[in-house]
C-alpha atoms as a PDB file:
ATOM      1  CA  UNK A   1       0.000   0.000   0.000  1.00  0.00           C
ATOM      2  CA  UNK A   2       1.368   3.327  -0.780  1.00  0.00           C
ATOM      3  CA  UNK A   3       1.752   6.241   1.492  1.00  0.00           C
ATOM      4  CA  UNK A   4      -0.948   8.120  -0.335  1.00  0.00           C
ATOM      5  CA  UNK A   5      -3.555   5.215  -0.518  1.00  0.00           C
ATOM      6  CA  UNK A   6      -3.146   5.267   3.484  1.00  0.00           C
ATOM      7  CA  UNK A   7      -3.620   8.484   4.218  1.00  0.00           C
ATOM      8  CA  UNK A   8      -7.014   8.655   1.598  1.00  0.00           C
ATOM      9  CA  UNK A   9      -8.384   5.300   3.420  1.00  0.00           C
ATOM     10  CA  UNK A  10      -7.429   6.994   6.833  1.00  0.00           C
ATOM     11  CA  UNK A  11      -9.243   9.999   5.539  1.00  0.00           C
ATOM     12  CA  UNK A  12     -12.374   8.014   4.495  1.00  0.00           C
ATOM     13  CA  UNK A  13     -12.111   6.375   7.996  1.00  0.00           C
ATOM     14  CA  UNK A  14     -12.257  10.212   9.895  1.00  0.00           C
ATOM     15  CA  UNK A  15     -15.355  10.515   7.980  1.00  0.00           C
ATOM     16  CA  UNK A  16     -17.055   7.666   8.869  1.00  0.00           C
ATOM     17  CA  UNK A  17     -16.608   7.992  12.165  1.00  0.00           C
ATOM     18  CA  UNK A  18     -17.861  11.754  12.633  1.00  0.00           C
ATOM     19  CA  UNK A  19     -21.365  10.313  10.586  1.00  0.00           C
ATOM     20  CA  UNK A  20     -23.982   9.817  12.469  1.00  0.00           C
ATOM     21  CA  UNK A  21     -25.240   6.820  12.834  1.00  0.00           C
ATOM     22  CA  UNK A  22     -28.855   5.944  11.915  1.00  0.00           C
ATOM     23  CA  UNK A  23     -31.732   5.834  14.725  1.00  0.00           C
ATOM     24  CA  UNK A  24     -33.584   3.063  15.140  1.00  0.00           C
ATOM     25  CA  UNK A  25     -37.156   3.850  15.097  1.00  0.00           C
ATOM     26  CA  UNK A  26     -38.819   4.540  18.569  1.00  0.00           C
ATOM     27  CA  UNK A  27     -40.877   1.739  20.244  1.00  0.00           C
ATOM     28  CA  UNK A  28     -44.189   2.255  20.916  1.00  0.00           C
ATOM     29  CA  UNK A  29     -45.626   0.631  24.361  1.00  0.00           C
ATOM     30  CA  UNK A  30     -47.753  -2.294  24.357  1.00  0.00           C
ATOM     31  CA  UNK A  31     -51.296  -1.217  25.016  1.00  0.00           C
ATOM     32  CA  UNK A  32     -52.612  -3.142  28.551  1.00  0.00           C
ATOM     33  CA  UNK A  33     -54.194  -6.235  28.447  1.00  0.00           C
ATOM     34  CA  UNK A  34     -58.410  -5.587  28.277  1.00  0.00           C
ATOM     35  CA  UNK A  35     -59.734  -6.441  31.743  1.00  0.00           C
ATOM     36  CA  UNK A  36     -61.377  -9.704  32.256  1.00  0.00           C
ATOM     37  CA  UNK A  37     -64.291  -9.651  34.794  1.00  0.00           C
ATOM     38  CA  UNK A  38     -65.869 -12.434  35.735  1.00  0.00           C
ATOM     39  CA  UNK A  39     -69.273 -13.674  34.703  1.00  0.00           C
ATOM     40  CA  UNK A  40     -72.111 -11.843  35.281  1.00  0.00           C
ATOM     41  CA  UNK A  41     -75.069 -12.285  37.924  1.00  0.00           C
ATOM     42  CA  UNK A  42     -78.055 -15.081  36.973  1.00  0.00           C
ATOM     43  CA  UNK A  43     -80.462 -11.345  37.284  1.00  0.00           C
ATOM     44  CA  UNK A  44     -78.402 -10.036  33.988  1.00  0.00           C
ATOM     45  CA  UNK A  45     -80.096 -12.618  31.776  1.00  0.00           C
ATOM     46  CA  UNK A  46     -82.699 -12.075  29.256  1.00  0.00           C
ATOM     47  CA  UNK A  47     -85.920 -10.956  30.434  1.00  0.00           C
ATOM     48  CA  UNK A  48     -89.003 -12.147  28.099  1.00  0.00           C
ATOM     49  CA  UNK A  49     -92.348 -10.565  30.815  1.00  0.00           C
ATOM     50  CA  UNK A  50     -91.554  -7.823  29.146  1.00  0.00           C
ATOM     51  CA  UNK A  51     -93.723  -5.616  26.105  1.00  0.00           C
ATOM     52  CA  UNK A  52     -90.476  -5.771  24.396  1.00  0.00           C
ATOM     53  CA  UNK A  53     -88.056  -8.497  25.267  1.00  0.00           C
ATOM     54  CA  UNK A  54     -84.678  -7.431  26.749  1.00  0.00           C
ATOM     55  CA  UNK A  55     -81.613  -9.228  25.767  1.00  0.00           C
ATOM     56  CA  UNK A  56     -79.244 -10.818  28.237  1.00  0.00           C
ATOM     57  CA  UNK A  57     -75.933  -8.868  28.883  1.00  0.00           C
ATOM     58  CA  UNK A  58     -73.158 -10.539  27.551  1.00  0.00           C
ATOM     59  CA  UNK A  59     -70.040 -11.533  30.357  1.00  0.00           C
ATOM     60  CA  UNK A  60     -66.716 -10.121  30.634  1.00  0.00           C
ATOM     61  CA  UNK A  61     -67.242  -6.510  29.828  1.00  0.00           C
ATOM     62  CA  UNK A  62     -68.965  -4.967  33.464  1.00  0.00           C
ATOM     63  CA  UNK A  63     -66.564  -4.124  36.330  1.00  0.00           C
ATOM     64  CA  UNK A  64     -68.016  -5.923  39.253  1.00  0.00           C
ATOM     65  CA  UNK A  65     -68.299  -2.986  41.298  1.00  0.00           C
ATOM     66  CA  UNK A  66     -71.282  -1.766  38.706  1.00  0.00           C
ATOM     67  CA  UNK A  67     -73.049  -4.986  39.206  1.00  0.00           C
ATOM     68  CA  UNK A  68     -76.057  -4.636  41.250  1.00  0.00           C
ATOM     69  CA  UNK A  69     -75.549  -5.593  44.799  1.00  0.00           C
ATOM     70  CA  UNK A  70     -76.830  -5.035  48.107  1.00  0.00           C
ATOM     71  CA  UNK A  71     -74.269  -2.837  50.264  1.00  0.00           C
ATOM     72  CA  UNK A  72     -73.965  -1.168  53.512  1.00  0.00           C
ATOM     73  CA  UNK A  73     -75.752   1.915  53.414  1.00  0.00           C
ATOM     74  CA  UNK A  74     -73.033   4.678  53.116  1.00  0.00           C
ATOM     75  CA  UNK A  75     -75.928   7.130  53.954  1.00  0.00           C
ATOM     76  CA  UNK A  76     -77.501   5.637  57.278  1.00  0.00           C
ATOM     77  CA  UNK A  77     -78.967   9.517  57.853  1.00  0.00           C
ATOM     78  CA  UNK A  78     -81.003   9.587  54.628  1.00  0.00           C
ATOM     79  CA  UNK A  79     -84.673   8.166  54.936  1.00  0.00           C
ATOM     80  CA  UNK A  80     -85.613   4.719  53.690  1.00  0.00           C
ATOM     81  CA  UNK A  81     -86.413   5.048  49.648  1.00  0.00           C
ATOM     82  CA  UNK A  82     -83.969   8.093  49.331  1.00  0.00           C
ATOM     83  CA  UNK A  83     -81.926   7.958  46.030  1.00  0.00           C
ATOM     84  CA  UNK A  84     -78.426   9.087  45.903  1.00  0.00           C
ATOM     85  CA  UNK A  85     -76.235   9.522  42.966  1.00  0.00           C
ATOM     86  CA  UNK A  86     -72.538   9.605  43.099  1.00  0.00           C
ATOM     87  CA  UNK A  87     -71.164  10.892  39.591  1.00  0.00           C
ATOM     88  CA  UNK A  88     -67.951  10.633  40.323  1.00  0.00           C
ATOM     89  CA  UNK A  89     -68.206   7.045  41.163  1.00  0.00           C
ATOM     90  CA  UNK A  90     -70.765   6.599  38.713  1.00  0.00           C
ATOM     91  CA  UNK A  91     -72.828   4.853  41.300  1.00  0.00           C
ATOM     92  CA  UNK A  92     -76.510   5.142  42.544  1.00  0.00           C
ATOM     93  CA  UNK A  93     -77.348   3.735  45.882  1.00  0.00           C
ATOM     94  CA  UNK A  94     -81.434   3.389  46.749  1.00  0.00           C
ATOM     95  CA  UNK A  95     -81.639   3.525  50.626  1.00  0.00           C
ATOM     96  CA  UNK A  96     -83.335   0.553  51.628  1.00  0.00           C
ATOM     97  CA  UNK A  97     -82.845   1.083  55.553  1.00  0.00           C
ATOM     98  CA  UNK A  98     -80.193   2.666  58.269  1.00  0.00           C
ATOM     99  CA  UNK A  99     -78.228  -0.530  57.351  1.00  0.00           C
ATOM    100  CA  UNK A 100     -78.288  -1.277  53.722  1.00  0.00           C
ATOM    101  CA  UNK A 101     -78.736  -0.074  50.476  1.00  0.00           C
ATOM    102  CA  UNK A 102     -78.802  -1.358  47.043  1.00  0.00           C
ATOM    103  CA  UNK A 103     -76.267  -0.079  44.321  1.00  0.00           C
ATOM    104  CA  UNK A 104     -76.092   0.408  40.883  1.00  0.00           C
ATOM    105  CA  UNK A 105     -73.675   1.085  38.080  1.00  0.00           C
ATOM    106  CA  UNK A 106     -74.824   4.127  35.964  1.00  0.00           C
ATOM    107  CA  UNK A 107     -73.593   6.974  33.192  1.00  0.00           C
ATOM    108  CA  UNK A 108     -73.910  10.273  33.909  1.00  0.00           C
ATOM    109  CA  UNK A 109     -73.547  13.681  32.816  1.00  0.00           C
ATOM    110  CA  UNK A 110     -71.286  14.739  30.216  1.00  0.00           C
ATOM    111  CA  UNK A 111     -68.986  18.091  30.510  1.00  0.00           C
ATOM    112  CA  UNK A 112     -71.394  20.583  30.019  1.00  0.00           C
ATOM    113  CA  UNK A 113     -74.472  18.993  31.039  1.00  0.00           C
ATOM    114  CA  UNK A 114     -73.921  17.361  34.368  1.00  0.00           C
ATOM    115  CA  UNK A 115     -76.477  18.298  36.867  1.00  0.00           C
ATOM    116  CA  UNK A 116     -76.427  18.201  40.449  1.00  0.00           C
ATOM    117  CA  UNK A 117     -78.500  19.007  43.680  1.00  0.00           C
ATOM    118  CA  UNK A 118     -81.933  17.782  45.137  1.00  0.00           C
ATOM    119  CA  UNK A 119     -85.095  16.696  43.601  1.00  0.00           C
ATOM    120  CA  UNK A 120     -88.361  14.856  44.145  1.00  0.00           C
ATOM    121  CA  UNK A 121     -89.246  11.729  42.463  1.00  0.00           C
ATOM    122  CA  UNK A 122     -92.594  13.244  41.352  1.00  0.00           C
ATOM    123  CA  UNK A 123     -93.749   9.698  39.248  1.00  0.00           C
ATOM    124  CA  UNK A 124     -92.597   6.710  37.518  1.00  0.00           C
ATOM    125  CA  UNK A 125     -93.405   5.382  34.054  1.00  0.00           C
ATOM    126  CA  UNK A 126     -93.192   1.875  32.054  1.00  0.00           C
ATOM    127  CA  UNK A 127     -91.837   1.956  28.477  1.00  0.00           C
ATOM    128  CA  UNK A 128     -91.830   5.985  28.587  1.00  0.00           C
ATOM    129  CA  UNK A 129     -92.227   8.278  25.823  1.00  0.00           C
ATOM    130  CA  UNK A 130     -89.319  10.184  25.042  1.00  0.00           C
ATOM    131  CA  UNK A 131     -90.079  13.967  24.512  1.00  0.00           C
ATOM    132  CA  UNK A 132     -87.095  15.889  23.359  1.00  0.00           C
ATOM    133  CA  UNK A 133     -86.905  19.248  25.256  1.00  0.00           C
ATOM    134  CA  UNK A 134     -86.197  22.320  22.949  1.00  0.00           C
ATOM    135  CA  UNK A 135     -82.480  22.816  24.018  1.00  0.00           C
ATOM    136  CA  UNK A 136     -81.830  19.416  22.880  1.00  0.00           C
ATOM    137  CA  UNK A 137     -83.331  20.122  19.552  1.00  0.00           C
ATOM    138  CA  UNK A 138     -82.014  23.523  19.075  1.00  0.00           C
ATOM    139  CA  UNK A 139     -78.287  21.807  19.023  1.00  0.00           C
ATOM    140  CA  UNK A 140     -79.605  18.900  16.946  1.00  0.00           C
ATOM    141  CA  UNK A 141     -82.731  20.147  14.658  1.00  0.00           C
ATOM    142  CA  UNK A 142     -82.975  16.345  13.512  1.00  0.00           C
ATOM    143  CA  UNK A 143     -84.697  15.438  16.619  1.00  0.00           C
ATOM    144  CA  UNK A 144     -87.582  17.795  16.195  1.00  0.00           C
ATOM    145  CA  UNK A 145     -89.894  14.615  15.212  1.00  0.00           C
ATOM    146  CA  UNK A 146     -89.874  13.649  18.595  1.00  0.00           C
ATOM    147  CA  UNK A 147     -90.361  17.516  20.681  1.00  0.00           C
ATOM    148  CA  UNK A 148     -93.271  17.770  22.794  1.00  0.00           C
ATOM    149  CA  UNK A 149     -95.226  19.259  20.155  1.00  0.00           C
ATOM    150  CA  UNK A 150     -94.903  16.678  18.034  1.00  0.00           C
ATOM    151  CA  UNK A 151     -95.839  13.806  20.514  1.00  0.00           C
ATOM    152  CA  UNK A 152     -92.560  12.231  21.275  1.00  0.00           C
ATOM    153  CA  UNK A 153     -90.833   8.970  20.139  1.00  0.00           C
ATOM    154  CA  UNK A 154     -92.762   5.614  20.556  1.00  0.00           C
ATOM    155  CA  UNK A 155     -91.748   3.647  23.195  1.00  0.00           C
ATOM    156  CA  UNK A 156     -89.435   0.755  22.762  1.00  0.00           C
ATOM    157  CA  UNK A 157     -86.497  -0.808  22.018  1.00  0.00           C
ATOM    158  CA  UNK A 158     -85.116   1.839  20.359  1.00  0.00           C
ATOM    159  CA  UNK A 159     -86.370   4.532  22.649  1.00  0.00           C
ATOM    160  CA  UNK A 160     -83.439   6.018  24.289  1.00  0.00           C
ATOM    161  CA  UNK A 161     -85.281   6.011  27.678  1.00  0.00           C
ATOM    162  CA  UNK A 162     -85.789   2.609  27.829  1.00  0.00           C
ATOM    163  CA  UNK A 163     -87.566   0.543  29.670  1.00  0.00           C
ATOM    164  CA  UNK A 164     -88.119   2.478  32.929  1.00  0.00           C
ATOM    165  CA  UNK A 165     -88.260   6.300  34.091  1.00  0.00           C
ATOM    166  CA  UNK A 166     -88.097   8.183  37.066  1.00  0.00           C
ATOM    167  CA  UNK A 167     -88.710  11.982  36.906  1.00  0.00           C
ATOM    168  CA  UNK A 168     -87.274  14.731  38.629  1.00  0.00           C
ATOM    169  CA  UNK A 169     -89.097  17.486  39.836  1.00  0.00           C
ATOM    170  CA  UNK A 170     -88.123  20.435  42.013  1.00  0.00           C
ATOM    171  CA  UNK A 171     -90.806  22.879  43.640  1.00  0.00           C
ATOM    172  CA  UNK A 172     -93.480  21.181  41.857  1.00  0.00           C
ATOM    173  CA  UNK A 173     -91.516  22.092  38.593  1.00  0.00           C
ATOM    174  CA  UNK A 174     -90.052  19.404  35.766  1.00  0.00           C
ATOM    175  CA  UNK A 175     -86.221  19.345  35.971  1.00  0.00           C
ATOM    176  CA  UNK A 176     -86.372  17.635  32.550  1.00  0.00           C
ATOM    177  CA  UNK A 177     -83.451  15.443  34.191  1.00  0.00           C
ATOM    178  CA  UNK A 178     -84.729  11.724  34.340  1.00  0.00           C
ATOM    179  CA  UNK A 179     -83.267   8.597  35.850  1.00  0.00           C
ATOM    180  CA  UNK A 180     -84.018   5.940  32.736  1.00  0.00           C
ATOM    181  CA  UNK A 181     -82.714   2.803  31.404  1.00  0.00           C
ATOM    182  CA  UNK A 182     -81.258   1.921  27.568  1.00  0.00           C
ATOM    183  CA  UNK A 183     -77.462   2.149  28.971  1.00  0.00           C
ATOM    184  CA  UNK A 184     -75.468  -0.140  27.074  1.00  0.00           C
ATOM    185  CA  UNK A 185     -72.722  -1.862  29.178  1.00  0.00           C
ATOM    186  CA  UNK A 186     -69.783   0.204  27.771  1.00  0.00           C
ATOM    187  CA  UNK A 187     -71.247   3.240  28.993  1.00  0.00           C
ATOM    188  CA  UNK A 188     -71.195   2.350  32.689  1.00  0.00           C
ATOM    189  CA  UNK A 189     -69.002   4.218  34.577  1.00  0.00           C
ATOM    190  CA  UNK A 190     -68.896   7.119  32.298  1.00  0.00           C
ATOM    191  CA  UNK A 191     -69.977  10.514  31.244  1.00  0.00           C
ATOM    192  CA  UNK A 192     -71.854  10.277  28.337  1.00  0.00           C
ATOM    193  CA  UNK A 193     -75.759  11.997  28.772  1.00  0.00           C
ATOM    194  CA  UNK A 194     -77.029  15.017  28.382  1.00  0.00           C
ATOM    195  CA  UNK A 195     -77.645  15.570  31.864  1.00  0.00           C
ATOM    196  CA  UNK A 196     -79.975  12.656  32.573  1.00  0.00           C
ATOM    197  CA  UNK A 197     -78.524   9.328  34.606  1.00  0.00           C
ATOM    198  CA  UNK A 198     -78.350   6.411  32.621  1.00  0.00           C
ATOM    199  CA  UNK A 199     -79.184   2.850  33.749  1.00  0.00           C
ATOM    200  CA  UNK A 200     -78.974  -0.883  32.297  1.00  0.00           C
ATOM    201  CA  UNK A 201     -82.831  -1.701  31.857  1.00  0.00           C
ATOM    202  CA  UNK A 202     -82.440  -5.144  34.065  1.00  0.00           C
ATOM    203  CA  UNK A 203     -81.400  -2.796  36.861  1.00  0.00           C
ATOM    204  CA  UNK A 204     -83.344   0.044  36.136  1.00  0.00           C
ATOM    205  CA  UNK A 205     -86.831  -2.111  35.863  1.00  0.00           C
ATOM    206  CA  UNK A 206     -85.075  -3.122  39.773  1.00  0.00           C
ATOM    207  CA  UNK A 207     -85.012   0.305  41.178  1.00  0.00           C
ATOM    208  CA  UNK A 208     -88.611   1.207  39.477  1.00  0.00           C
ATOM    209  CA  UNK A 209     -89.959  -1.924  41.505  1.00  0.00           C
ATOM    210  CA  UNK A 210     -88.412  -0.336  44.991  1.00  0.00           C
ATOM    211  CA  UNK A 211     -88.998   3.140  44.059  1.00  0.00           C
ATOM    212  CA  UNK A 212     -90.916   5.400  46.867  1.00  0.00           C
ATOM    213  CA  UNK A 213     -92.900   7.731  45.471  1.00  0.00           C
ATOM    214  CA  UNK A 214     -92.357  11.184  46.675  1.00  0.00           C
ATOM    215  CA  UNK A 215     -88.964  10.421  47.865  1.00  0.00           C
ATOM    216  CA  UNK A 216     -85.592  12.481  47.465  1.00  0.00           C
ATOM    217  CA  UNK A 217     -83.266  12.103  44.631  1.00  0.00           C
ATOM    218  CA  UNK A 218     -79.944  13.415  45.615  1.00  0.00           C
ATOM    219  CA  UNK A 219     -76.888  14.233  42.762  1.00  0.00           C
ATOM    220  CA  UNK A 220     -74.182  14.884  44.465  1.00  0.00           C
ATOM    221  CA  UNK A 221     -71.630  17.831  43.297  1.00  0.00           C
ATOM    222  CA  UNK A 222     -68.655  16.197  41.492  1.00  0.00           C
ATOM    223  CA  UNK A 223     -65.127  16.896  42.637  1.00  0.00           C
ATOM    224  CA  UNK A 224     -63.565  16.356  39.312  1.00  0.00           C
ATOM    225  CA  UNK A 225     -64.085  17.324  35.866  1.00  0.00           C
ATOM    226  CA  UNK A 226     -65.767  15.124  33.691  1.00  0.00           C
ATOM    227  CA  UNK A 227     -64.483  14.290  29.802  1.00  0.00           C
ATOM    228  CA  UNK A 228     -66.449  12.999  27.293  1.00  0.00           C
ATOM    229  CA  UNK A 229     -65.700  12.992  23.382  1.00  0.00           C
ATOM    230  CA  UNK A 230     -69.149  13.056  22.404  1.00  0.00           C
ATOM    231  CA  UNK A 231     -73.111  13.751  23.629  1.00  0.00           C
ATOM    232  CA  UNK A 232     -75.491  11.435  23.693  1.00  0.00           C
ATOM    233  CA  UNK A 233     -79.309  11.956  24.764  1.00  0.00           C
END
């Protein structure tokens, strides 16, 4: 090798070290394994005494703590029949006695429309008819087929209020806030209404079987804010 082939392969060697070398391309974490819950309550099965037959819920996809379930009462100073909601927890607890209550997994508010404070349960209905208030039409005109006016949507299956509905009055006025069924399981636990509290129709047909006429329905404030990436009714 001659003296100037060294020094141009030396040369070509300086170079190659100063280059940089190329980056492998970032790793992106695995996303965590999906929950698996464990199968769900006998009372979660398909009811058929119904107008309208309601499917049973399929296993693996509610958190037990939504299940219905019988619990200490965590509000021993509310009368018997009292209805509290916890938004936060996404959990409404009907006040059977001092001792217990039962509980239920529910949706609630979205950002925007949560609503909070104390009401009376003024009356109860079966298969409901859904009548869209105007501020729910005036930010979606498509639902004007089913405004007061116009008579309101059929009940059924398809009826977003479900199977069962409790109403919510204050000072002998309507809050137009309900307590109704149609909640599909992926909405438990989550803020996805306009306002109203969503239940599964098994356990909503449960609470409209214990419900007390006259009695208190209690929202409580929520300490956090609430995220949602879309409205629902």
């Amino acid at each position: 090798m001659t003296r100037r082939s060294f020094i141009a392969l030396a040369g070509a060697g300086g170079l190659a070290a100063c280059a940089r070398k190329p980056s492998a391309p970032p790793t992106r974490a695995a996303p965590p394994p999906a929950p698996v819950y464990p199968p769900l309550p006998a009372f979660y099965g398909p009811i058929t005494t119904e107008p309208w037959p309601i499917p049973g819920l399929p296993d693996g996809i509610i958190a037990p703590r939504l299940w219905r379930q019988e619990v200490i009462n965590p509000f021993p100073e509310r009368a018997r029949g009292t209805i509290v909601i916890d938004p936060d927890a996404a959990l409404l607890h009907f006040v059977q006695g001092p001792d217990t209550a039962m509980r239920y997994g529910v949706s609630v508010g979205a950002a925007g429309f949560a609503w909070e404070g104390a009401a009376r349960l003024q009356f109860c209905r079966e298969w409901p008819r859904w009548k869209v208030p105007a501020t729910m039409i005036a930010r979606q005109p498509k639902l004007e087929p089913y405004s007061v006016a116009n008579g309101g949507m059929d009940p059924g299956p398809d009826n977003p209020m479900g199977a069962r509905a409790l109403y919510l009055f204050q000072n002998g006025k309507d809050t137009l806030y309900r307590v109704h069924g149609s909640a599909s399981p992926q909405e438990l636990g989550k803020a996805v209404s306009s306002g109203c509290i969503r239940m599964l129709n098994h356990d909503v047909i449960d609470l409209h079987k214990r419900a007390v006429h006259g009695s208190s329905v209690i929202v409580l404030p929520s300490a956090k804010p609430i995220k949602t990436d879309r409205e629902a009714a």
